[in-house]
C-alpha atoms as a PDB file:
ATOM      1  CA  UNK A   1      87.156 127.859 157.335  1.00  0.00           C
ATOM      2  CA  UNK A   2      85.073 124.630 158.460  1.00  0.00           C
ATOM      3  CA  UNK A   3      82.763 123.122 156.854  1.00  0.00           C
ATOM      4  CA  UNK A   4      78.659 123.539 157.890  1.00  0.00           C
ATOM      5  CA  UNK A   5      76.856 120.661 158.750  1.00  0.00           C
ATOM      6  CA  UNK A   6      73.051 120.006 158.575  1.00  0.00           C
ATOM      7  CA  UNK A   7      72.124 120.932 162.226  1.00  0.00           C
ATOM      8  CA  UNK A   8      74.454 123.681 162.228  1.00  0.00           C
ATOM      9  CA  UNK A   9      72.543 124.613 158.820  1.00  0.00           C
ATOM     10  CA  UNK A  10      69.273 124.030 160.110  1.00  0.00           C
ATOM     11  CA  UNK A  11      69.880 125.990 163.124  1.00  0.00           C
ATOM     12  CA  UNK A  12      71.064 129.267 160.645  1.00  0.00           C
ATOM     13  CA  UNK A  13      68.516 129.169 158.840  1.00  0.00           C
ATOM     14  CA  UNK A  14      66.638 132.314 160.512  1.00  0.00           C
ATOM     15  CA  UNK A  15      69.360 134.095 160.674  1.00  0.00           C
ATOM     16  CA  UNK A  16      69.923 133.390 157.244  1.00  0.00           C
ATOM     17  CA  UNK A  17      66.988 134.504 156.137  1.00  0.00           C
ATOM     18  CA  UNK A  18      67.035 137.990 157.997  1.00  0.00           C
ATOM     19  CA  UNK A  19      69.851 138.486 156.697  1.00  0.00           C
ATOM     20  CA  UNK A  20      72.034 138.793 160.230  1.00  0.00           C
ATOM     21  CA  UNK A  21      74.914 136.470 159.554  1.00  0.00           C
ATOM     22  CA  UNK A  22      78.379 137.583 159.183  1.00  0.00           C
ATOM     23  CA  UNK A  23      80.046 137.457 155.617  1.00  0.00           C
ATOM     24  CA  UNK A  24      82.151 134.175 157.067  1.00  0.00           C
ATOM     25  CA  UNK A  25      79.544 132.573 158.576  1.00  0.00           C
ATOM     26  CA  UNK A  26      77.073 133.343 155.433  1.00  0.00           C
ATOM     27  CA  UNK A  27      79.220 131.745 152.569  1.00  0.00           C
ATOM     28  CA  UNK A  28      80.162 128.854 154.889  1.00  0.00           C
ATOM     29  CA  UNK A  29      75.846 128.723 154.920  1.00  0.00           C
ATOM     30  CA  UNK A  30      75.666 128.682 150.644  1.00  0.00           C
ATOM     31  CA  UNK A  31      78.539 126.460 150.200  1.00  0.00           C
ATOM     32  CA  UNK A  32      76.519 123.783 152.435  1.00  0.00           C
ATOM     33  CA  UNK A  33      73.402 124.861 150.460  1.00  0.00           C
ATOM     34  CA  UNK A  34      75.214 124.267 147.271  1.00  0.00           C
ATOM     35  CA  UNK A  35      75.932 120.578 148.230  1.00  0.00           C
ATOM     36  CA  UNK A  36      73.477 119.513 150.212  1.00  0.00           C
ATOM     37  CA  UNK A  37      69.573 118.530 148.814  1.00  0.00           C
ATOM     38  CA  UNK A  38      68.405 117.779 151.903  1.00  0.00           C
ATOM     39  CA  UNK A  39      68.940 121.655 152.843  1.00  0.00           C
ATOM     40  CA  UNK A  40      68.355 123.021 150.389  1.00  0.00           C
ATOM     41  CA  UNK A  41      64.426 121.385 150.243  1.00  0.00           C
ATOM     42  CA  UNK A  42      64.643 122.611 153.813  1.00  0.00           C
ATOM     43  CA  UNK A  43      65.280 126.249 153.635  1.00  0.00           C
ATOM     44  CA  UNK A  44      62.773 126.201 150.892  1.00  0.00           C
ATOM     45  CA  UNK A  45      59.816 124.734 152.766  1.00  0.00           C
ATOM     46  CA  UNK A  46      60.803 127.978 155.475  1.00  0.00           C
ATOM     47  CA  UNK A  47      60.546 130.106 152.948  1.00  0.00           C
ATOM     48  CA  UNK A  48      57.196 128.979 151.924  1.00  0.00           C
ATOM     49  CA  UNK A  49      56.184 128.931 155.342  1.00  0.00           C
ATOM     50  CA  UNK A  50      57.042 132.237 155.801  1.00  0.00           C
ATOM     51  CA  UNK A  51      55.454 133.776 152.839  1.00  0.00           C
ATOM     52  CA  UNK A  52      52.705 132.006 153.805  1.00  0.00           C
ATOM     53  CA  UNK A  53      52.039 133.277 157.459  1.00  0.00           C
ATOM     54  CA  UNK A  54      53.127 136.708 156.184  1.00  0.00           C
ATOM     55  CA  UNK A  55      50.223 139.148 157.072  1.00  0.00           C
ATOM     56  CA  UNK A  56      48.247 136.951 159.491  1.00  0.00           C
ATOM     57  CA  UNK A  57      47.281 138.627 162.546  1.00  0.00           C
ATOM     58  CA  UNK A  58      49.447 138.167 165.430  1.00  0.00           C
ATOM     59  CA  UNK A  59      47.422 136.809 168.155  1.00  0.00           C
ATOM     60  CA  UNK A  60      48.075 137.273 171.750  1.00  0.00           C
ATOM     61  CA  UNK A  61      48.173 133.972 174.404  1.00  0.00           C
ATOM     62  CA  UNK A  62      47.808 133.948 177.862  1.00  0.00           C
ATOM     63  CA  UNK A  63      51.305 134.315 179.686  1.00  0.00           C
ATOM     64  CA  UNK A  64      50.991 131.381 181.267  1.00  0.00           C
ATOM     65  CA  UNK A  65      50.046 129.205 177.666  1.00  0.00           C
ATOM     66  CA  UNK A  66      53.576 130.915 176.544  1.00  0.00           C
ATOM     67  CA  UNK A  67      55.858 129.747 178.813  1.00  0.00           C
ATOM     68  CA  UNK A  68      54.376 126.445 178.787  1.00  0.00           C
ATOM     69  CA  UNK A  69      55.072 126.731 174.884  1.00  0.00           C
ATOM     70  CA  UNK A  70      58.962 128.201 175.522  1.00  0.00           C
ATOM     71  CA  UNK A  71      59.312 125.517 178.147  1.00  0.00           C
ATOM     72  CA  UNK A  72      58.476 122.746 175.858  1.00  0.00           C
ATOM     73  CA  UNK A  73      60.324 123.720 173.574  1.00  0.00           C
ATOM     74  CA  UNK A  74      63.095 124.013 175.741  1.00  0.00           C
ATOM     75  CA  UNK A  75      62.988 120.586 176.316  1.00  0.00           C
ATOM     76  CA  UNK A  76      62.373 118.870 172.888  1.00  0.00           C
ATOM     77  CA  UNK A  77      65.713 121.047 171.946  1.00  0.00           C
ATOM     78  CA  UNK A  78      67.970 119.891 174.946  1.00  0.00           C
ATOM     79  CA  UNK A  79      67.013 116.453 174.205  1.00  0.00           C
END
């Protein structure tokens, strides 16, 4: 089994926290948390994040203002 690193971690993360990661892929994600601080303050600021946008109202944006969002996106993650 290979070792995690930090953008592999980072990327996990959701999954992580829904709970959809396979058993291999899942401890390989806790042994990084275990030994890495920078990850571990990470995952916790998501967390809090998360609990705190839990129960807003979803709001709903134009079609157009979304894919300009997604495409954006894109693009800052291909970089």
């Amino acid at each position: 089994m290979t070792e995690l690193n930090c953008q592999e971690f980072v990327e996990q993360v959701t999954t992580f926290l829904e709970g959809d990661l396979d058993a291999d892929a899942e401890q390989r994600f806790i042994d990084h948390l275990a030994l890495c601080d920078g990850c571990d303050r990470y995952l916790d600021q998501i967390r809090q994040t998360v609990q705190a946008l839990d129960g807003l109202p979803a709001k709903t944006i134009s079609p157009a203002t979304r894919e300009a969002l997604l495409d954006s996106y894109r693009r800052a993650t291909n970089s």
